[in-house]
N, C-alpha and C. Protein backbone atom coordinates (compact mmCIF):
# COMPACT_ATOMS: atom_id res chain seq x y z
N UNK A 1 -34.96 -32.92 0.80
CA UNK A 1 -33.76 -33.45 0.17
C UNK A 1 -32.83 -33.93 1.28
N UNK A 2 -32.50 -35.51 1.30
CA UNK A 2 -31.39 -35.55 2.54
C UNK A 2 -29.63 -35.26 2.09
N UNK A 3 -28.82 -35.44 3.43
CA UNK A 3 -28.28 -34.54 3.09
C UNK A 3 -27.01 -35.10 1.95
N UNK A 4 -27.27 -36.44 1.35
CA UNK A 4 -26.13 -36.79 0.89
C UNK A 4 -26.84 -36.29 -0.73
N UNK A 5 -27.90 -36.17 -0.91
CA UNK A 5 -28.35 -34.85 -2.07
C UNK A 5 -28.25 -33.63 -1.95
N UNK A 6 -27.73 -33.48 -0.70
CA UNK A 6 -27.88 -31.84 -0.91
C UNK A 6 -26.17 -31.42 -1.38
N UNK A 7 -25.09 -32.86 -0.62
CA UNK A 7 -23.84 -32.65 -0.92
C UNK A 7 -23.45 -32.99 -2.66
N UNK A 8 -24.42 -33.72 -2.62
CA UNK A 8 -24.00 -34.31 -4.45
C UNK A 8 -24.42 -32.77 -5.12
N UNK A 9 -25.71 -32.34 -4.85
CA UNK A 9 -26.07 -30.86 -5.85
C UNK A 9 -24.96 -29.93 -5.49
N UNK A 10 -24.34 -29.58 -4.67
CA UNK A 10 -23.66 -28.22 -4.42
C UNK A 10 -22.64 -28.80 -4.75
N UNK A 11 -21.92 -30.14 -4.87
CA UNK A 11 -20.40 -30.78 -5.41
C UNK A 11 -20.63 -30.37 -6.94
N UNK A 12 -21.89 -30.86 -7.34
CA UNK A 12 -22.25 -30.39 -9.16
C UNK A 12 -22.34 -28.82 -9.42
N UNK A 13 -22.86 -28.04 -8.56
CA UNK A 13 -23.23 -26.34 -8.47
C UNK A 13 -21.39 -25.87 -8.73
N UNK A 14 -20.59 -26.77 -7.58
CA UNK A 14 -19.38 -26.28 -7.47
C UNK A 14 -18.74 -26.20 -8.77
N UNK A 15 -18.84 -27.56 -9.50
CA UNK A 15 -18.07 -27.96 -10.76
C UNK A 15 -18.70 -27.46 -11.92
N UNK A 16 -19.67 -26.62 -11.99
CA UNK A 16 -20.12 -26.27 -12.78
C UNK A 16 -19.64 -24.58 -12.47
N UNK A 17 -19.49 -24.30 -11.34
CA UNK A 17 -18.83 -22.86 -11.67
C UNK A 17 -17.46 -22.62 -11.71
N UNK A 18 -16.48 -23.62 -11.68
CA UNK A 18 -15.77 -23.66 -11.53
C UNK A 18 -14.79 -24.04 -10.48
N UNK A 19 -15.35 -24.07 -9.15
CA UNK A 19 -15.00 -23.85 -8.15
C UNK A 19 -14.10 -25.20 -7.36
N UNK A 20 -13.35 -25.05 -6.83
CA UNK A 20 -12.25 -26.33 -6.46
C UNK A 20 -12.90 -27.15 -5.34
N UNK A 21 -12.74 -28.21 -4.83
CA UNK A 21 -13.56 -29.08 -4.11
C UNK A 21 -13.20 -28.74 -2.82
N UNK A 22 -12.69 -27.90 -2.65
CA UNK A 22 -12.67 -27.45 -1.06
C UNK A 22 -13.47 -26.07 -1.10
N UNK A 23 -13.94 -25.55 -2.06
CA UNK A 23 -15.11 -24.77 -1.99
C UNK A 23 -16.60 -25.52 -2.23
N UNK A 24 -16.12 -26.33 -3.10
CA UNK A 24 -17.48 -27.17 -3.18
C UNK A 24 -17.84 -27.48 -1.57
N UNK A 25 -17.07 -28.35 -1.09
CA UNK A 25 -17.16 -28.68 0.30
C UNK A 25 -17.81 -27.39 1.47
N UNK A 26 -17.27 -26.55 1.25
CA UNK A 26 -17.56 -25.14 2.53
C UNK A 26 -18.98 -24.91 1.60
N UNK A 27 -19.31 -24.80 0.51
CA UNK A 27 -20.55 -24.69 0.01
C UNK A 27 -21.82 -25.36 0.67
N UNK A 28 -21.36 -26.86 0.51
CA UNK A 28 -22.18 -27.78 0.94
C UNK A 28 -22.41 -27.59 2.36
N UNK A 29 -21.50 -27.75 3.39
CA UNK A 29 -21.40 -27.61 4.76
C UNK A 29 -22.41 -25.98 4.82
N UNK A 30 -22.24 -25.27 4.03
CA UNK A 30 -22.84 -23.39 4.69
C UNK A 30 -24.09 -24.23 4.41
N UNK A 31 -24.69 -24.26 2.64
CA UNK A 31 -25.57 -24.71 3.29
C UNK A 31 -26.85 -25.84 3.33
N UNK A 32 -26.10 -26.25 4.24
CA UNK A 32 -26.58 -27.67 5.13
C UNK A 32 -27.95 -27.01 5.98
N UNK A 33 -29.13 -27.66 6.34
CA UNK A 33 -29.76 -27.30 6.94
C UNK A 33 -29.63 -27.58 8.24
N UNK A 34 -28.98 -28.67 8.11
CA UNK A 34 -28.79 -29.41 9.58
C UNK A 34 -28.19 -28.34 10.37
N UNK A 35 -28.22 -28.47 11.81
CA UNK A 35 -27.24 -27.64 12.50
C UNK A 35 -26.27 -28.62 12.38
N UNK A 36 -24.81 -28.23 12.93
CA UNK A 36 -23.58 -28.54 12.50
C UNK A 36 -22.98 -28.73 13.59
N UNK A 37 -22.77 -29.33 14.45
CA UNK A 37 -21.87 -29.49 16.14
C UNK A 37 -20.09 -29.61 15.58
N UNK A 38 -19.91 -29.13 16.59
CA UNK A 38 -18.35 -28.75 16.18
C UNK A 38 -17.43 -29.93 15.58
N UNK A 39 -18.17 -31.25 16.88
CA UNK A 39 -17.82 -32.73 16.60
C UNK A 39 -17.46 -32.47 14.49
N UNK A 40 -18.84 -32.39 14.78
CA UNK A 40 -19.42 -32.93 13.50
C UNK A 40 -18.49 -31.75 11.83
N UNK A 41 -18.82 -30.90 12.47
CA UNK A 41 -17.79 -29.74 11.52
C UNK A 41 -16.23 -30.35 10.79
N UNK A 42 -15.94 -30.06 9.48
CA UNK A 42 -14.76 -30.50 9.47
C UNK A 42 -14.15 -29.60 10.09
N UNK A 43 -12.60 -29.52 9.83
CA UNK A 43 -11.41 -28.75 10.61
C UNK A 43 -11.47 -27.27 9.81
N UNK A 44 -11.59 -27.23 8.42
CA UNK A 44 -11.49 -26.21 7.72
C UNK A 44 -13.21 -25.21 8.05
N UNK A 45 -14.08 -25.84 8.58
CA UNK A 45 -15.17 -25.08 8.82
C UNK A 45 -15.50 -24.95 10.57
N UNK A 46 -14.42 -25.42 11.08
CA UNK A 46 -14.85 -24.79 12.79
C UNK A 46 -13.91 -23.52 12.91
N UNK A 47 -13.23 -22.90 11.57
CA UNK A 47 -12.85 -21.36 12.24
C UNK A 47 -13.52 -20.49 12.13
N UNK A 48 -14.73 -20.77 11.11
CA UNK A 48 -15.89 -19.91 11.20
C UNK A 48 -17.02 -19.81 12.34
N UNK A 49 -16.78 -21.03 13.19
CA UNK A 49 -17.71 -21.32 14.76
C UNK A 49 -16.92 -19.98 15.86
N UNK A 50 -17.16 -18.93 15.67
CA UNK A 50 -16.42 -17.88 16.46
C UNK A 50 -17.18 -17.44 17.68
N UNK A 51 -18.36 -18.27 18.12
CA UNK A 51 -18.67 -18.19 19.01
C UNK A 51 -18.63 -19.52 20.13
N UNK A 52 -18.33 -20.71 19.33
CA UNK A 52 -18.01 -22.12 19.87
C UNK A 52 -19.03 -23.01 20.35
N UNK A 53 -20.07 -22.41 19.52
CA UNK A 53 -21.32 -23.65 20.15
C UNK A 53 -21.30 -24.41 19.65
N UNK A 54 -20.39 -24.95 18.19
CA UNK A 54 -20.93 -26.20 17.46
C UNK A 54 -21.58 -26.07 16.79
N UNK A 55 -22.97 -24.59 16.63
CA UNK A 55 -23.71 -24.45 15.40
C UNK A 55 -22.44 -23.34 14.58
N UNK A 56 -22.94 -23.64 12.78
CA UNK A 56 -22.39 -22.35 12.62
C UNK A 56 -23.99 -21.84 11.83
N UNK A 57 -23.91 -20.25 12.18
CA UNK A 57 -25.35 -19.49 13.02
C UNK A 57 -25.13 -18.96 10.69
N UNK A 58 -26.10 -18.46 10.61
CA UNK A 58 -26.38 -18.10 9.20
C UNK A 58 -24.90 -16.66 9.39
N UNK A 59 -25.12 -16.13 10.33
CA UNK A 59 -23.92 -14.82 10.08
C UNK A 59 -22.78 -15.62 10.21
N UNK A 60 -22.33 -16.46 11.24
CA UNK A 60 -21.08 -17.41 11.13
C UNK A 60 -20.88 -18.00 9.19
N UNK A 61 -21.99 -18.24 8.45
CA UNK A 61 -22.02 -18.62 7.56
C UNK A 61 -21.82 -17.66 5.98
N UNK A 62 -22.67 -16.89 7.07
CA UNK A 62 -22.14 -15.35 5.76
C UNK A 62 -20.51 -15.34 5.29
N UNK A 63 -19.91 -15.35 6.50
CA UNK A 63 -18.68 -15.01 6.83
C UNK A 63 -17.75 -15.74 5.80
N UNK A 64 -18.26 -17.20 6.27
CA UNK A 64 -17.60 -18.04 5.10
C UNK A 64 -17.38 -18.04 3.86
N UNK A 65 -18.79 -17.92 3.77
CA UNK A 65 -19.23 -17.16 2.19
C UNK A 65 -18.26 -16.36 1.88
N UNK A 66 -18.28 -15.15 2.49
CA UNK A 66 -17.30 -14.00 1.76
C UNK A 66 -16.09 -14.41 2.09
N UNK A 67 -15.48 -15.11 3.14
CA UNK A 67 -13.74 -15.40 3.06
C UNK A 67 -13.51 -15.71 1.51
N UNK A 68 -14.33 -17.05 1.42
CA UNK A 68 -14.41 -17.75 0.13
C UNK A 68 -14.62 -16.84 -0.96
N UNK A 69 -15.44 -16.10 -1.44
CA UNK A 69 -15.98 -15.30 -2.69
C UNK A 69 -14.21 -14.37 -2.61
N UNK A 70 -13.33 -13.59 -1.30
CA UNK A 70 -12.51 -12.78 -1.37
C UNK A 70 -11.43 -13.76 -1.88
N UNK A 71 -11.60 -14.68 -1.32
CA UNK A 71 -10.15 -15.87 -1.90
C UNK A 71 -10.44 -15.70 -3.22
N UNK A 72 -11.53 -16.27 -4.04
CA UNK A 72 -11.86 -16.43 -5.56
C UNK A 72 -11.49 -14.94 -6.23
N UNK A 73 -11.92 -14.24 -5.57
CA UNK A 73 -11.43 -12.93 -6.28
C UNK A 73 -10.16 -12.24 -6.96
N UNK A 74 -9.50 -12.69 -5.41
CA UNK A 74 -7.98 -12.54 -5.55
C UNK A 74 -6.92 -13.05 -6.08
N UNK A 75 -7.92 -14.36 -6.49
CA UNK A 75 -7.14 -15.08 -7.67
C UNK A 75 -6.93 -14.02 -9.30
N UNK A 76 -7.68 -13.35 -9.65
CA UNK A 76 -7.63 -12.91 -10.99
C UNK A 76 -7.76 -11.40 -10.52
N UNK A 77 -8.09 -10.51 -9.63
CA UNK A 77 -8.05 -8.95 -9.54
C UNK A 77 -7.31 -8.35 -9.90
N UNK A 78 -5.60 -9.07 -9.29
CA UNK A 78 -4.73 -8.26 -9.67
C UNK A 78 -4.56 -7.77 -11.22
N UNK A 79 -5.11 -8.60 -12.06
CA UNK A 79 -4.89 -8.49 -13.52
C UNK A 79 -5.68 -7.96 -14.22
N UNK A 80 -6.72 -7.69 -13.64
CA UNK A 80 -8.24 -7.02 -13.86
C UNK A 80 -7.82 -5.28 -13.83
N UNK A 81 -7.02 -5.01 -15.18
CA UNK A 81 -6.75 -3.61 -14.58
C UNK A 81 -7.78 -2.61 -15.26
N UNK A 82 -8.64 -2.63 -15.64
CA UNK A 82 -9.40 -1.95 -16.23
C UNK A 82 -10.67 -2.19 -14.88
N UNK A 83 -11.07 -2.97 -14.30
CA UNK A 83 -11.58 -3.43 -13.10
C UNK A 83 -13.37 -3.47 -14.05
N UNK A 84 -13.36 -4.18 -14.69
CA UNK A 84 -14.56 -4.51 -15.43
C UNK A 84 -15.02 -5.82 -14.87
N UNK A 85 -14.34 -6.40 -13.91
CA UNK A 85 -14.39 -7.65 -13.31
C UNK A 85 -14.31 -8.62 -14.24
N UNK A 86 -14.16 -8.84 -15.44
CA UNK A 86 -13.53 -9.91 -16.62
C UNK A 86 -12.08 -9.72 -16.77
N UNK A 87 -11.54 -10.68 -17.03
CA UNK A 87 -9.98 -10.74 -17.77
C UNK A 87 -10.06 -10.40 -19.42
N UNK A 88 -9.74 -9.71 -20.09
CA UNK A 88 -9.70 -9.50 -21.48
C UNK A 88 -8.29 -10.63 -22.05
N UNK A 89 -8.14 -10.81 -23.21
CA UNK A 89 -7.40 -11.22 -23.93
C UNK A 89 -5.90 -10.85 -23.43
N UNK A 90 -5.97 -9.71 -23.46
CA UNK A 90 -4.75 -8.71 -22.49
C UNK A 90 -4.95 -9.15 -21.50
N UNK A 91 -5.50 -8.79 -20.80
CA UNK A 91 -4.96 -9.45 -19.17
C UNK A 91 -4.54 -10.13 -18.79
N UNK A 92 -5.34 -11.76 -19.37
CA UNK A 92 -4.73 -12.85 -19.83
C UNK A 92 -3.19 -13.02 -19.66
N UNK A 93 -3.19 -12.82 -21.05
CA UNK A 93 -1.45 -12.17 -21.38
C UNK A 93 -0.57 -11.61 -20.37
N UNK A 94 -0.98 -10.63 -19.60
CA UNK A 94 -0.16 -10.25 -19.02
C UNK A 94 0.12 -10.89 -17.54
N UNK A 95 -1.04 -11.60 -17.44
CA UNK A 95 -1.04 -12.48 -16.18
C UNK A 95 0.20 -13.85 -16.28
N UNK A 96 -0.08 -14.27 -17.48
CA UNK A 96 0.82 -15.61 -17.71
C UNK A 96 2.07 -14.90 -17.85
N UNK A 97 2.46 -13.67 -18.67
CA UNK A 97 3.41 -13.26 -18.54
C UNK A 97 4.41 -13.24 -16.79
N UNK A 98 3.29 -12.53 -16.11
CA UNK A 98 4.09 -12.38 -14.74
C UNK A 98 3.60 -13.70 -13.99
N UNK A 99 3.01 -14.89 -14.04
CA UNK A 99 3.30 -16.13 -13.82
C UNK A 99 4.04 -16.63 -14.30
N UNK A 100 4.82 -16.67 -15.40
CA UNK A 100 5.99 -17.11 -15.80
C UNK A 100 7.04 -16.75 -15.36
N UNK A 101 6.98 -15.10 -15.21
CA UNK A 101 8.33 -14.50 -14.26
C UNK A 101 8.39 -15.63 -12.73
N UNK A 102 7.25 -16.06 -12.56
CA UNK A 102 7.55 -15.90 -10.90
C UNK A 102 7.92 -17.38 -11.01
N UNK A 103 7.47 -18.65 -11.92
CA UNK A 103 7.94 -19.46 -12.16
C UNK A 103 9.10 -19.77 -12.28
N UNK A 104 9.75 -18.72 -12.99
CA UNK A 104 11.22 -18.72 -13.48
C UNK A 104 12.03 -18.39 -12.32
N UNK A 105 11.58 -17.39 -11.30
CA UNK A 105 12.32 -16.84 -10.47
C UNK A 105 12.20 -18.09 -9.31
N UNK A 106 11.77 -19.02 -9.37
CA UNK A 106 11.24 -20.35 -8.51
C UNK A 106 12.56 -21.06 -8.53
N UNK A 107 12.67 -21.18 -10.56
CA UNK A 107 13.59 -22.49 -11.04
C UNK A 107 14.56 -21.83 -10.62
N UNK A 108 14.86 -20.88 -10.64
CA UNK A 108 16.40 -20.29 -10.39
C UNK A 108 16.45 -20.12 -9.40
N UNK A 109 16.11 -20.05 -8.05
CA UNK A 109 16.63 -20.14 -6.98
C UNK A 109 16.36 -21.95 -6.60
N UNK A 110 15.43 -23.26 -7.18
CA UNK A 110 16.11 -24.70 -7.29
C UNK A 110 17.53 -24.65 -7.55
N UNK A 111 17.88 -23.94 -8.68
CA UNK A 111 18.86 -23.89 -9.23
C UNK A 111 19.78 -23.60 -7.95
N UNK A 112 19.74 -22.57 -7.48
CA UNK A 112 20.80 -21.67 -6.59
C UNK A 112 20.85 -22.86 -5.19
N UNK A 113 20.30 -23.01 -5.17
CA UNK A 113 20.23 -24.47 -3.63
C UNK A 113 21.01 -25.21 -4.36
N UNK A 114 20.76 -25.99 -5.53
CA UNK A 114 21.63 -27.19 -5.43
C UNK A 114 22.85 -26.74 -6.43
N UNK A 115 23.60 -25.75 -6.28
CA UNK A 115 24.56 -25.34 -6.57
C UNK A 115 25.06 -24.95 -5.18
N UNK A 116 24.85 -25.82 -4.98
CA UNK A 116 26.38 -25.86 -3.30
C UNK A 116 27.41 -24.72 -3.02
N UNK A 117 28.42 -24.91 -4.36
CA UNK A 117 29.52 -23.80 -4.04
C UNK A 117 29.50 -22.85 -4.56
N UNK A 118 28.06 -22.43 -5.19
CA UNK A 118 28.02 -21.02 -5.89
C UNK A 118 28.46 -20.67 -6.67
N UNK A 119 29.10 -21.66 -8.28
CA UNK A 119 30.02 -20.93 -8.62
C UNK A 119 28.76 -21.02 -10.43
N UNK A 120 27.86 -21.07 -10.63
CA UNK A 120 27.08 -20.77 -10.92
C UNK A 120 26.64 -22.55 -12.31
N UNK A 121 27.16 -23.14 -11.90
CA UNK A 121 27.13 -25.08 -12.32
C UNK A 121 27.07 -25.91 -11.47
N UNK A 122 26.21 -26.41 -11.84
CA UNK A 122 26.02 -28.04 -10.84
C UNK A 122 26.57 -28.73 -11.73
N UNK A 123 27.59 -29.25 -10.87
CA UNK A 123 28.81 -30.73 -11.03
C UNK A 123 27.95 -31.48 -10.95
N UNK A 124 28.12 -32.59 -11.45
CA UNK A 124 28.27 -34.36 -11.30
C UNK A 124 28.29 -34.27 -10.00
N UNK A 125 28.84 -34.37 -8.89
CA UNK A 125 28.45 -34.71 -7.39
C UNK A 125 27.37 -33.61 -7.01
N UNK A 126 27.00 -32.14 -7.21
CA UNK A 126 26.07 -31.86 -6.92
C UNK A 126 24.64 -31.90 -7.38
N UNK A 127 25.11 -32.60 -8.72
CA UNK A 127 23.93 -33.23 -9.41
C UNK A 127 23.27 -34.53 -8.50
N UNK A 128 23.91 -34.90 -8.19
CA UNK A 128 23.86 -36.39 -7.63
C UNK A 128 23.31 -36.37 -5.94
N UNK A 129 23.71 -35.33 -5.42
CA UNK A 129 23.51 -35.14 -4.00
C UNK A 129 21.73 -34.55 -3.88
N UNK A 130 21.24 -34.35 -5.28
CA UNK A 130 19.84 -33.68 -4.88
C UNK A 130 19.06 -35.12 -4.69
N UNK A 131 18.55 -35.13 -3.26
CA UNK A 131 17.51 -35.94 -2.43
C UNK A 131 16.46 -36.54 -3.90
N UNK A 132 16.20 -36.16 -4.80
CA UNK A 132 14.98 -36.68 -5.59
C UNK A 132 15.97 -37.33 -6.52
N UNK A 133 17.27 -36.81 -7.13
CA UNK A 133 18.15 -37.53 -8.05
C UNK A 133 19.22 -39.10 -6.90
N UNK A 134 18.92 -38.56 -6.27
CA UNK A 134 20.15 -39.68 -5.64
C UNK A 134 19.63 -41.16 -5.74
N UNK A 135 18.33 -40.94 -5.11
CA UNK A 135 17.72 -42.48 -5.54
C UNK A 135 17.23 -42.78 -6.74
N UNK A 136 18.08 -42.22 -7.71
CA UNK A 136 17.67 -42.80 -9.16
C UNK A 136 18.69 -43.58 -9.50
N UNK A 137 18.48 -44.59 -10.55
CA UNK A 137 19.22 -45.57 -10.70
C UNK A 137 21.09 -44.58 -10.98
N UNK A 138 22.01 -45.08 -10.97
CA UNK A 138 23.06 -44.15 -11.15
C UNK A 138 23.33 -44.16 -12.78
N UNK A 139 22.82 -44.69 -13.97
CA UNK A 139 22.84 -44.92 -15.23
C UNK A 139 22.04 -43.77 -15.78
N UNK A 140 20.53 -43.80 -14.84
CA UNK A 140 19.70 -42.66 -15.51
C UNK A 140 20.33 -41.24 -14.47
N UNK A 141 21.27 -41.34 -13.71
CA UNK A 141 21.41 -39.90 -13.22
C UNK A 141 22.60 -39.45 -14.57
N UNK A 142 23.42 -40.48 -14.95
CA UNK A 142 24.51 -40.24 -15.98
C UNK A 142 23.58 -39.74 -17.27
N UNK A 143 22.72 -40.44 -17.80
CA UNK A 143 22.24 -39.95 -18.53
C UNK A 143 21.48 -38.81 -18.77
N UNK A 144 20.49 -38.47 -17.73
CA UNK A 144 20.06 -36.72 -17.36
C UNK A 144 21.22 -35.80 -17.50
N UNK A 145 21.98 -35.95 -16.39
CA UNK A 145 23.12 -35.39 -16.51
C UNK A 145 23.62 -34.62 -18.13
N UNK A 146 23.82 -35.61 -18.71
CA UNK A 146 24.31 -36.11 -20.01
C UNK A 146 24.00 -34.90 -21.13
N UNK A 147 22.67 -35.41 -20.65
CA UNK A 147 21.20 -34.15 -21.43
C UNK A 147 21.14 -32.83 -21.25
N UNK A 148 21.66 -32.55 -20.38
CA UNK A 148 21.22 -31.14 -19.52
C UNK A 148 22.28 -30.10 -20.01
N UNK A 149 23.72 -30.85 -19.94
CA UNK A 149 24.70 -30.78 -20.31
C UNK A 149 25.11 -30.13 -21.54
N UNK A 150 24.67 -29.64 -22.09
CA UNK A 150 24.69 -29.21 -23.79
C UNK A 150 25.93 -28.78 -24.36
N UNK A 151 26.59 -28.40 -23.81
CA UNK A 151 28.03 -27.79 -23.90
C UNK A 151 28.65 -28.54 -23.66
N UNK A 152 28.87 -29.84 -23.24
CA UNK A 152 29.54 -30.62 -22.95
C UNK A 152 30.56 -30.40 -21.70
N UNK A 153 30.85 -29.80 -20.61
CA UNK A 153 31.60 -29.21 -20.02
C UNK A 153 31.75 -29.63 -18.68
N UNK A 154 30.50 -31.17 -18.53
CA UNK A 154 30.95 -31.76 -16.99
C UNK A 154 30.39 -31.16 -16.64
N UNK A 155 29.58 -30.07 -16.16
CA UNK A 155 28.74 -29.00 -15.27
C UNK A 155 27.33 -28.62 -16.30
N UNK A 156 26.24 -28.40 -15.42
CA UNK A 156 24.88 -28.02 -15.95
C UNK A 156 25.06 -26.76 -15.41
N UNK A 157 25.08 -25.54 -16.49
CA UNK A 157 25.08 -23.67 -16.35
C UNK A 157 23.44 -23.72 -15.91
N UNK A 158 23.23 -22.49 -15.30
CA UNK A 158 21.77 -22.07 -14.88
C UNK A 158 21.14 -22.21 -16.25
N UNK A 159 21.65 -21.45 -17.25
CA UNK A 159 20.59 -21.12 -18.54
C UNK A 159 21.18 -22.65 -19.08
N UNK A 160 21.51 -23.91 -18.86
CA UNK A 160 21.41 -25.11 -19.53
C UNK A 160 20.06 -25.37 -18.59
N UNK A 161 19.98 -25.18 -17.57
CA UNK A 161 18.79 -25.80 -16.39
C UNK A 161 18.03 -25.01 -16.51
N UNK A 162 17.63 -23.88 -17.05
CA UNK A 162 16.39 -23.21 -17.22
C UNK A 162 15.35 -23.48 -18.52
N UNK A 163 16.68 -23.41 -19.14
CA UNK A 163 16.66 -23.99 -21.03
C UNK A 163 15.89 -25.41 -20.92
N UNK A 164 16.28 -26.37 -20.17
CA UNK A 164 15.70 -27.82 -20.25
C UNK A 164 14.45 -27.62 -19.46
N UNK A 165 14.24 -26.95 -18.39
CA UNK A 165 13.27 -26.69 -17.76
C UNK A 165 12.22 -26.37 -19.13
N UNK A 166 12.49 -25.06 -19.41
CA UNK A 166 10.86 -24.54 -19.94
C UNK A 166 11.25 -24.94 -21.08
N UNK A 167 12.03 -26.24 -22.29
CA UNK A 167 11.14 -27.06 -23.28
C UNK A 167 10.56 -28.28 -22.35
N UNK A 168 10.65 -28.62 -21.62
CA UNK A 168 9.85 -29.45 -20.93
C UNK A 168 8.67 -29.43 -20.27
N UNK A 169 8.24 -27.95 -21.08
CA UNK A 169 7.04 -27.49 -19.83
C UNK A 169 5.97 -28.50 -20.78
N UNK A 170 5.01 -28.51 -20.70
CA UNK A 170 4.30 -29.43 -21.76
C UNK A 170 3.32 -28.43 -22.95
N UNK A 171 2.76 -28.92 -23.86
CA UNK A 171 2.31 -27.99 -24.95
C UNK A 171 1.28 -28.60 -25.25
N UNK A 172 0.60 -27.04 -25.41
CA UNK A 172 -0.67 -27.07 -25.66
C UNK A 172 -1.44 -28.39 -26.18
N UNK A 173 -2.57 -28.77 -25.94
CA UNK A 173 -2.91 -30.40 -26.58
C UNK A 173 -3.45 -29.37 -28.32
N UNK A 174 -3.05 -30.32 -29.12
CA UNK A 174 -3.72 -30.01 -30.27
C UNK A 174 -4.62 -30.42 -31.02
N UNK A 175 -5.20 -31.53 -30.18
CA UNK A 175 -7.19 -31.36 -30.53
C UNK A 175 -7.88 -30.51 -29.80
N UNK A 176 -7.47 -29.86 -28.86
CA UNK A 176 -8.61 -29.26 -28.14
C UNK A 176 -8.24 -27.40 -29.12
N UNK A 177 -10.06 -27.67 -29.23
CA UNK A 177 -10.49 -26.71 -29.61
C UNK A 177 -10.16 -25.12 -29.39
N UNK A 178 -9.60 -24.44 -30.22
CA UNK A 178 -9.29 -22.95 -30.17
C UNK A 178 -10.50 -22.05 -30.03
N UNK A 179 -10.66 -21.15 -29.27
CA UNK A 179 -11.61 -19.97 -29.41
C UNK A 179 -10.66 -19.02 -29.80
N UNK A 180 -11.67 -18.20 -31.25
CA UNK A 180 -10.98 -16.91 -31.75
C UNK A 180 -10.88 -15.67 -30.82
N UNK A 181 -12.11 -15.95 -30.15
CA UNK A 181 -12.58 -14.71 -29.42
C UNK A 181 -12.92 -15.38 -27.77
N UNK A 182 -11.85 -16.03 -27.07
CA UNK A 182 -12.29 -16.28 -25.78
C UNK A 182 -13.31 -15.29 -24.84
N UNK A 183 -14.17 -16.09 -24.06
CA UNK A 183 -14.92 -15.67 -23.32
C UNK A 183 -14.03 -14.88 -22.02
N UNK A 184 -14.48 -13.67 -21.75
CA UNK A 184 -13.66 -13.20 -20.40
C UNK A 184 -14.06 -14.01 -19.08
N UNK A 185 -12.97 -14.08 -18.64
CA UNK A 185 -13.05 -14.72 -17.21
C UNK A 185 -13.28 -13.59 -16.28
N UNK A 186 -14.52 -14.37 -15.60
CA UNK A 186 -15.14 -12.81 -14.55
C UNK A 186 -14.20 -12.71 -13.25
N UNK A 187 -14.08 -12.32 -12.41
CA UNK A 187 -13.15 -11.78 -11.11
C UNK A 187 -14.71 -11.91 -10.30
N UNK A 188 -15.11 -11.92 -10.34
CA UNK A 188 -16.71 -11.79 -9.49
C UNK A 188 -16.92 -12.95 -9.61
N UNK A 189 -17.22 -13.34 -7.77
CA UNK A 189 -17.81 -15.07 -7.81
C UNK A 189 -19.30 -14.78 -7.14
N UNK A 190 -20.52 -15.18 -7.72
CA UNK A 190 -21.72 -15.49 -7.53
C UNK A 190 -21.61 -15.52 -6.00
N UNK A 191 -22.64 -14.34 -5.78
CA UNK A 191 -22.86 -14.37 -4.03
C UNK A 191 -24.33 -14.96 -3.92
């Protein structure tokens, strides 16, 4: 198999387990039959060359392997509290729950930066001074503004900017198909 088949199968192996294209990639590269010269290595796979010859040696490759399998893990463990290595329905739940906290605790300190003088509202000029709003036309900053504004009071309160935040988050699509009984998501990535 040469090697631009061996990168297309392990790019498909990747997307079929899920796996993001910078694992697909370290997949393909581990394993490559070719030896691998450092030249030749991308940047994300010469920290596994820990001896610096330019090959990476099958144990240099192990290595990778498991950085990678511990990264995948640690994505969903923490929530895995029963440690069955699946996410249940519950877990789920409680995961988005405390992703939402940490989301929220994100918007509110945006919030706390572009509230300049602390007094817990962004004015009209500190509305205006945020780097992504300033170069908007000055009609659509009046009008955001405008929106955000609900109280009418010249100033956007944190809970007016949190409030517009999460109805804006986007919602669920409603053709795609419901499962009654979702499949658990495993915490264990295929060694």
């Amino acid at each position: 198999m040469n090697p631009a088949s061996r990168l297309l199968m392990a790019l498909l192996a990747a997307l079929a387990g899920g796996w993001n294209s910078a694992d697909a990639q370290v997949e393909a590269r581990i394993r490559s039959e070719a030896p691998r010269r450092t030249a030749e290595l991308p940047e994300f796979l010469r920290v596994y060359d820990v001896n610096g010859d330019g090959v990476l040696s099958e144990e240099e490759r192990q290595v990778a392997r498991d950085v990678r399998d511990e990264r995948l893990d640690s994505l969903t463990s923490p929530w895995d509290s029963n440690g069955d290595g699946a996410l249940s329905l519950e877990e789920i739940q409680i995961a988005h729950s405390e992703l939402e906290a940490r989301i929220e605790e994100k918007r509110s300190a945006r919030f706390d930066e572009a509230d300049r003088d602390g007094d817990g509202a962004i004015s009209d000029e500190e509305f205006r001074s945020i780097p992504a709003i300033s170069r908007l036309d000055p009609d659509k900053i009046s009008a955001a503004l405008e929106k955000l504004d609900r109280n009418g009071d010249g100033n956007v309160s944190k809970e007016e900017f949190l409030s517009a935040l999460r109805e804006a988050r986007p919602r669920p699509n409603p053709r795609r198909k419901e499962v009654s009984s979702p499949r658990p998501v495993p915490t264990d990535s295929p060694r």
